[in-house]
C-alpha atoms as a PDB file:
ATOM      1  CA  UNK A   1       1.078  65.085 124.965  1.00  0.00           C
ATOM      2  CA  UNK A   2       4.338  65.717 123.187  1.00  0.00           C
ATOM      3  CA  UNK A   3       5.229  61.426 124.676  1.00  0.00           C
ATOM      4  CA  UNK A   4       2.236  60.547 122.718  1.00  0.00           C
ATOM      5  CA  UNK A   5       2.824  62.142 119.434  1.00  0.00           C
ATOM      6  CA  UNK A   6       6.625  60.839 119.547  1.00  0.00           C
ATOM      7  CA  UNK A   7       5.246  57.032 120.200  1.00  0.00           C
ATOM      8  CA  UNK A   8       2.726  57.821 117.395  1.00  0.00           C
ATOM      9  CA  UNK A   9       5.552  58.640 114.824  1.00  0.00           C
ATOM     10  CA  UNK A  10       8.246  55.974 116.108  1.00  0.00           C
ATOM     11  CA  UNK A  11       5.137  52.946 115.760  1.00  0.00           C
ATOM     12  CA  UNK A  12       4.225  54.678 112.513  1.00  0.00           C
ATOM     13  CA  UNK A  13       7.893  54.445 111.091  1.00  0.00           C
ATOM     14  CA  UNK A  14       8.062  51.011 112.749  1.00  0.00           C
ATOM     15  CA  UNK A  15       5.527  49.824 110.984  1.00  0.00           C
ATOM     16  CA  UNK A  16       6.362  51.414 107.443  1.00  0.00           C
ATOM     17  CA  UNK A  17      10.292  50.098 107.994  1.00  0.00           C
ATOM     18  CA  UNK A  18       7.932  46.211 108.427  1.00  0.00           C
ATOM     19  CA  UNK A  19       6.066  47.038 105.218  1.00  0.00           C
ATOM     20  CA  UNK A  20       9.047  47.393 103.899  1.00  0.00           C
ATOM     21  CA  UNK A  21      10.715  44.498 104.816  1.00  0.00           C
ATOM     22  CA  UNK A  22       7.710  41.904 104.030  1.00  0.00           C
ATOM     23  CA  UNK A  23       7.845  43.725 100.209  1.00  0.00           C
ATOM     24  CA  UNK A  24      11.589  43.103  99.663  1.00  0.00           C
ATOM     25  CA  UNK A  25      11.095  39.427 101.201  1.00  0.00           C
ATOM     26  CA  UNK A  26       8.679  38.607  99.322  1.00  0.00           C
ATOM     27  CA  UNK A  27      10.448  39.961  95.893  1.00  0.00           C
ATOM     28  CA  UNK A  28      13.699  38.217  97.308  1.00  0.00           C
ATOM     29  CA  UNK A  29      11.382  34.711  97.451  1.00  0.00           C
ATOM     30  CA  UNK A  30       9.720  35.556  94.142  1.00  0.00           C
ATOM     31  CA  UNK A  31      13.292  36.332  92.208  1.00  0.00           C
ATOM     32  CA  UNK A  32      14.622  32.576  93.482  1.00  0.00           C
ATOM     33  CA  UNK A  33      11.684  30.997  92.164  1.00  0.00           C
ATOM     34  CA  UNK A  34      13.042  32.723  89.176  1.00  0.00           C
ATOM     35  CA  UNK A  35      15.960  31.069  89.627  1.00  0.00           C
ATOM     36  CA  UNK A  36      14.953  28.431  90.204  1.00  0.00           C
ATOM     37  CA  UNK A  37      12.990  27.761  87.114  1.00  0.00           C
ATOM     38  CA  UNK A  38      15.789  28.991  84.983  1.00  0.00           C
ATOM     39  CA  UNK A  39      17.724  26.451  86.608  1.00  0.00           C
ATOM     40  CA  UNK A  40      15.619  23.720  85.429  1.00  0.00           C
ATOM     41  CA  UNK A  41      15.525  25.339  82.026  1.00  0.00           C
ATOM     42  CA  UNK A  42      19.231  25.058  82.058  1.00  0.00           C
ATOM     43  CA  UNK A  43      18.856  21.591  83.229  1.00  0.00           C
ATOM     44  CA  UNK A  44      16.460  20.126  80.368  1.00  0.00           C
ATOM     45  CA  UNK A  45      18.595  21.748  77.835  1.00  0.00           C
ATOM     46  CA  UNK A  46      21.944  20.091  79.105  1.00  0.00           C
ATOM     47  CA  UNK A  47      20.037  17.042  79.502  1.00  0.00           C
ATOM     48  CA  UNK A  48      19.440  17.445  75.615  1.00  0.00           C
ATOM     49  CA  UNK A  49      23.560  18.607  75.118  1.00  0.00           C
ATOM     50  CA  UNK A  50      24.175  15.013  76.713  1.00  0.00           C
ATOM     51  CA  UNK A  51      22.109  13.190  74.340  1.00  0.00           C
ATOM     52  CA  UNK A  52      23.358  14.619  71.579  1.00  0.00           C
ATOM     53  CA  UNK A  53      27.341  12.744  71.316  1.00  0.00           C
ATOM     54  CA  UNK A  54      25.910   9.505  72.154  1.00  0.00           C
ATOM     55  CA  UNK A  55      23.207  10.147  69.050  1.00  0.00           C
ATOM     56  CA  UNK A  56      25.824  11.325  66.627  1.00  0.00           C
ATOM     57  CA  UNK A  57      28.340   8.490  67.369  1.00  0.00           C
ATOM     58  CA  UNK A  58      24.893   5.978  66.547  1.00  0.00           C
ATOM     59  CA  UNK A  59      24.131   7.677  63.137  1.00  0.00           C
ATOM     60  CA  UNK A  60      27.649   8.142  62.411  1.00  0.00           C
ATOM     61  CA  UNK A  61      27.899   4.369  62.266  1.00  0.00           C
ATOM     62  CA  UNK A  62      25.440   4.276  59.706  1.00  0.00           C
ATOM     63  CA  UNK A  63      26.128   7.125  57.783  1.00  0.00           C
ATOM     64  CA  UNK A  64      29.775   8.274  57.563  1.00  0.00           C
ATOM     65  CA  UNK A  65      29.039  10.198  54.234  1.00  0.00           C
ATOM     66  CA  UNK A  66      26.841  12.944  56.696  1.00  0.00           C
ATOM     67  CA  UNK A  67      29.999  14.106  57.833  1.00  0.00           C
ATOM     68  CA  UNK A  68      27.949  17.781  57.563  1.00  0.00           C
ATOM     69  CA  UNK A  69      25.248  16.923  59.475  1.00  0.00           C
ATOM     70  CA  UNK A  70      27.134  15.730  61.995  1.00  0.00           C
ATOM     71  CA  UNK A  71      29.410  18.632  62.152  1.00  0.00           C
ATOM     72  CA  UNK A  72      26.565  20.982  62.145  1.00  0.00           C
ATOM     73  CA  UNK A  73      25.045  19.563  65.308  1.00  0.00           C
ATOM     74  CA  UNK A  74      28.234  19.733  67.107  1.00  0.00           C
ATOM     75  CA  UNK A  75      28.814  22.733  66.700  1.00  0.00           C
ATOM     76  CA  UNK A  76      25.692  23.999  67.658  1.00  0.00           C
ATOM     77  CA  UNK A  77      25.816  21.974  70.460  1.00  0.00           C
ATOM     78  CA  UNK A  78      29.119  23.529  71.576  1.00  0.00           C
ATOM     79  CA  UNK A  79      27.969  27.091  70.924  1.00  0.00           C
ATOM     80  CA  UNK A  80      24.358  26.558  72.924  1.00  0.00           C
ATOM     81  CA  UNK A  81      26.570  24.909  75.914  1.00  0.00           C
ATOM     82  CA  UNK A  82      28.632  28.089  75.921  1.00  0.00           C
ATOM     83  CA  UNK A  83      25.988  30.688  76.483  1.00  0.00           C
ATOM     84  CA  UNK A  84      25.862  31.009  80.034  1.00  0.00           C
ATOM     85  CA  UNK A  85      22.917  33.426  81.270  1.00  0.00           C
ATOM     86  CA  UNK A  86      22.489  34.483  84.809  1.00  0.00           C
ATOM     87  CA  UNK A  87      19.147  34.485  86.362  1.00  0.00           C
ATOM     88  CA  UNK A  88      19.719  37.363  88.607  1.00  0.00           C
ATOM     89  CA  UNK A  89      20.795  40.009  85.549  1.00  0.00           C
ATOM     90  CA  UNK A  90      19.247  38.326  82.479  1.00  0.00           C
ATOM     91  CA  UNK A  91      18.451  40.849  79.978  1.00  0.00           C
ATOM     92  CA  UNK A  92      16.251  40.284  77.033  1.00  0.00           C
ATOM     93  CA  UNK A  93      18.592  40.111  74.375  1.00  0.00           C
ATOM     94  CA  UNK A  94      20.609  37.014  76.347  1.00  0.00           C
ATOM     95  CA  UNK A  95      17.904  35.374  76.734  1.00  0.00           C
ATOM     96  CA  UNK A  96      17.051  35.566  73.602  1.00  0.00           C
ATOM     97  CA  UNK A  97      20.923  34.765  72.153  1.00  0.00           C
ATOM     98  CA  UNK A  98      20.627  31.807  74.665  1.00  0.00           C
ATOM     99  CA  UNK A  99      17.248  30.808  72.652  1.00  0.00           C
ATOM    100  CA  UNK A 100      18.715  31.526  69.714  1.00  0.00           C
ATOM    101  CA  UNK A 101      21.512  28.959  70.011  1.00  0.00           C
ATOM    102  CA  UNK A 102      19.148  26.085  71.331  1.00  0.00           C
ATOM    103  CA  UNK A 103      16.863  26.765  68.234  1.00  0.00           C
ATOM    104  CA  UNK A 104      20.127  26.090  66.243  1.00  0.00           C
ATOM    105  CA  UNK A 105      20.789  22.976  68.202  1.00  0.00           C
ATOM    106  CA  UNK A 106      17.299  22.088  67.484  1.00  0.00           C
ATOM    107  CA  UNK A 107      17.321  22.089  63.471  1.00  0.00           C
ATOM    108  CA  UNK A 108      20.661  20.359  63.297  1.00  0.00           C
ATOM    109  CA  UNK A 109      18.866  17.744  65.461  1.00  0.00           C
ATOM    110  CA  UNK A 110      16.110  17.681  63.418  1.00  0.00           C
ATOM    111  CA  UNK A 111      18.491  17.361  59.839  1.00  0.00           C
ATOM    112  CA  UNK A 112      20.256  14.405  62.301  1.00  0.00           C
ATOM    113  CA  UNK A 113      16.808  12.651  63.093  1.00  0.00           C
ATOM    114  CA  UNK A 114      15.730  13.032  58.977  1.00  0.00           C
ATOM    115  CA  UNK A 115      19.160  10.964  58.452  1.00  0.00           C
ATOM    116  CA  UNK A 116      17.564   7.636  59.842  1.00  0.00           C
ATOM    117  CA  UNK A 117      14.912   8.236  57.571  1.00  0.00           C
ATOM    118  CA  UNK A 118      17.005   7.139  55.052  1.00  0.00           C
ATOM    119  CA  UNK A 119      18.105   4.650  56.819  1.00  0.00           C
ATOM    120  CA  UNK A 120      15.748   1.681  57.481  1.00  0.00           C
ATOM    121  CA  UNK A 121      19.071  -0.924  59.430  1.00  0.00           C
ATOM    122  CA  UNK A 122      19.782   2.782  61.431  1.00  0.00           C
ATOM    123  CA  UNK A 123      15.835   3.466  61.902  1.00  0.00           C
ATOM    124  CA  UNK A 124      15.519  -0.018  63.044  1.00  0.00           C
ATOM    125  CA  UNK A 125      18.772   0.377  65.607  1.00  0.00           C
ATOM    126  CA  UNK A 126      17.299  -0.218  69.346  1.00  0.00           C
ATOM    127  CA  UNK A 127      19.658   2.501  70.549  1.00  0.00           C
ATOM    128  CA  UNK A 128      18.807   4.747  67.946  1.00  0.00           C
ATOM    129  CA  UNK A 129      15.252   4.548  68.607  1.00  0.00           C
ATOM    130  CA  UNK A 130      16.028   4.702  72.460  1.00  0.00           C
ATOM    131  CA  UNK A 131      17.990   7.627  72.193  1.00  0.00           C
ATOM    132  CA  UNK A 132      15.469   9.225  69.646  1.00  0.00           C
ATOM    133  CA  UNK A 133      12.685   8.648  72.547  1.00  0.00           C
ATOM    134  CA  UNK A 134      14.585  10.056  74.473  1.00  0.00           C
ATOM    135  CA  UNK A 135      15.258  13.315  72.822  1.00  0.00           C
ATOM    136  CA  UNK A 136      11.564  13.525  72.189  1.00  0.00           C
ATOM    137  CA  UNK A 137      10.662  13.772  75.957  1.00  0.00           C
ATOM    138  CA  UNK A 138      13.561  15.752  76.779  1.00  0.00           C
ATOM    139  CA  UNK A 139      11.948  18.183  73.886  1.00  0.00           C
ATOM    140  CA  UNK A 140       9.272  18.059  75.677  1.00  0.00           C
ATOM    141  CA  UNK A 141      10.438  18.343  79.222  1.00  0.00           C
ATOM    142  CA  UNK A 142      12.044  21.311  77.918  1.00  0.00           C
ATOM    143  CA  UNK A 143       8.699  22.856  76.636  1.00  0.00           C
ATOM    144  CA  UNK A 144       7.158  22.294  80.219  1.00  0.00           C
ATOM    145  CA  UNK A 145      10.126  24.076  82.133  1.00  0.00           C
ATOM    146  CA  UNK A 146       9.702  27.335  79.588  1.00  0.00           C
ATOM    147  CA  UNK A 147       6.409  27.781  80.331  1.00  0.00           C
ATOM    148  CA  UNK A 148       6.954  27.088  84.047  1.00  0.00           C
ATOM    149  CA  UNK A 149      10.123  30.045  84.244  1.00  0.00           C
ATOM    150  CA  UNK A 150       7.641  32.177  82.069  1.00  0.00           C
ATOM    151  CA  UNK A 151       4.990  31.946  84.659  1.00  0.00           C
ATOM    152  CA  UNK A 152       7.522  32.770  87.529  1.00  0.00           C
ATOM    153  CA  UNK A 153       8.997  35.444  85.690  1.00  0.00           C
ATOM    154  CA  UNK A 154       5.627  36.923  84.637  1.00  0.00           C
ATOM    155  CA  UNK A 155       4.436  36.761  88.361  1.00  0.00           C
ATOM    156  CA  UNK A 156       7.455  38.256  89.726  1.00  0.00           C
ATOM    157  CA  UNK A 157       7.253  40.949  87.343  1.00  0.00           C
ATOM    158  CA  UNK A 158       3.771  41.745  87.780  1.00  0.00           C
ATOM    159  CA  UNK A 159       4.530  41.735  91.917  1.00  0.00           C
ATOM    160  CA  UNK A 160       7.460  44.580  91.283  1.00  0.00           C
ATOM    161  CA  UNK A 161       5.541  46.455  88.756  1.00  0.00           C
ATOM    162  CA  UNK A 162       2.406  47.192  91.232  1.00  0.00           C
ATOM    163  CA  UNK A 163       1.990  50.158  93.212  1.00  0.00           C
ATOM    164  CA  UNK A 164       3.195  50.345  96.141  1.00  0.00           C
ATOM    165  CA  UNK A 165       6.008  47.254  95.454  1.00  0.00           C
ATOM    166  CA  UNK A 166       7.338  49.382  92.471  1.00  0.00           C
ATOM    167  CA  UNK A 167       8.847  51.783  95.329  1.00  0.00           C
ATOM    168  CA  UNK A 168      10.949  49.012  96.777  1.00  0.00           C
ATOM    169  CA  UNK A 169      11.844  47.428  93.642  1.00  0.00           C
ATOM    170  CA  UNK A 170      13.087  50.502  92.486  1.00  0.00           C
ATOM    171  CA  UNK A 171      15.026  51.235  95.175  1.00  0.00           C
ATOM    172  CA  UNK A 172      16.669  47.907  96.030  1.00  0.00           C
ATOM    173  CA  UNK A 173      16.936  47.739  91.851  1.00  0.00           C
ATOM    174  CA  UNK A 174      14.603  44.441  90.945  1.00  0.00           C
ATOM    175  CA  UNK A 175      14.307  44.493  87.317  1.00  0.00           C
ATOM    176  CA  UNK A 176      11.697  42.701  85.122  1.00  0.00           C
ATOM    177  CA  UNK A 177      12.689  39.383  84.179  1.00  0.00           C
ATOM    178  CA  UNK A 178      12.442  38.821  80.065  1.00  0.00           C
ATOM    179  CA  UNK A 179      10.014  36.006  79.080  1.00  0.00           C
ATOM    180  CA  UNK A 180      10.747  33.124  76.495  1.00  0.00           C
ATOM    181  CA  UNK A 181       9.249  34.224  73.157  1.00  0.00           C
ATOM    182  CA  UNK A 182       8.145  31.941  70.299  1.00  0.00           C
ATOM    183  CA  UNK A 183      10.668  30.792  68.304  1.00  0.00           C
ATOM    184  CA  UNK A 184      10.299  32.885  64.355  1.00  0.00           C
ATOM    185  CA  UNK A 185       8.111  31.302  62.071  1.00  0.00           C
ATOM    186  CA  UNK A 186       6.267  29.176  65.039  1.00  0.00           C
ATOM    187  CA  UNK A 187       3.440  30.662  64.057  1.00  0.00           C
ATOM    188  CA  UNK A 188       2.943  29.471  61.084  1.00  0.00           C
ATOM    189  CA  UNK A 189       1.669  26.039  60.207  1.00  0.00           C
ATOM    190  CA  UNK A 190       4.054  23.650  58.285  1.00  0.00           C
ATOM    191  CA  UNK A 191       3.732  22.454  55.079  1.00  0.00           C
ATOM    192  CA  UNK A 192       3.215  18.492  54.250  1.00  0.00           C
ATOM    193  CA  UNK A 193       3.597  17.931  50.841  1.00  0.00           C
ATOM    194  CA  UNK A 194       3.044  14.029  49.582  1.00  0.00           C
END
């Protein structure tokens, strides 16, 4: 009797130490698809640092007296290139310096793009209007790969945060992953005035 009650508790531990394992691969496989999409987030927005020289030097040529402008988008280019944010630790308030910086790089862009406005022989340049296109679907590209690292993170976080997952994460110390957030003021619509 006492054989049976010992192969009891050694297949009962056996299969808890399994349980165990599955949980922690599965929140392993969940936190790279984390990764993963906060690689491609980091990807989309360098794409968008690269574009940026080559559309400065094309509105420079036009406008040399927008010396400002140009400076401004430099440097927020330089300052959103040095943020560096690692998947595996991010905490909300990086993530949210890292946005911070890109949203800078995005209304210098913006103040650059209103430039060929008053421009019509810049507005009309091919490679201004190429790398303008450009930009547009990289802006775009980059909304797609926020939402997709905001889904990962949200079902990774939701995985860790149910019982009886929360007992592994806790012990093997997966945190929550923090989420992109609206940018301030998105909410509200803009104003056209004519």
């Amino acid at each position: 009797m006492k054989k049976k009650s010992t192969w009891i508790i050694i297949a009962a531990v056996a299969l808890l130490v399994i349980w165990g394992i599955r949980i922690n691969n599965n929140m392993v496989t969940m936190e790279e698809s984390v990764s993963k999409a906060w690689g491609n987030v980091e990807n989309v927005y360098q794409r968008r640092a690269d574009l940026i020289p080559n559309l400065v030097n094309t509105v420079k040529g036009y406008a040399q007296h927008e010396s400002s402008t140009f400076e401004s988008v430099v440097n927020a280019r330089a300052k959103a290139t040095s943020i560096n944010v690692n998947p595996e630790n991010m905490t909300a308030e990086q993530l949210k310096e890292f946005q911070q910086a890109q949203s800078e790089v995005g209304s210098a862009l913006g103040r650059l793009i209103a430039i060929g406005e008053a421009y019509p022989e810049l507005k009309a340049n091919e490679n201004f209007k190429e790398l303008q296109a450009q930009l547009e679907g990289t802006e775009n590209r980059i909304a797609v790969e926020r939402k997709n690292f905001n889904d990962e993170a949200q079902k990774f976080n939701s995985y860790i945060r149910r019982f009886p997952q929360s007992i592994i994460a806790g012990m093997r110390d997966f945190d929550k992953k923090p989420y992109f957030e609206a940018e301030e003021g998105a909410n509200k619509a803009p104003v056209v005035q004519f």
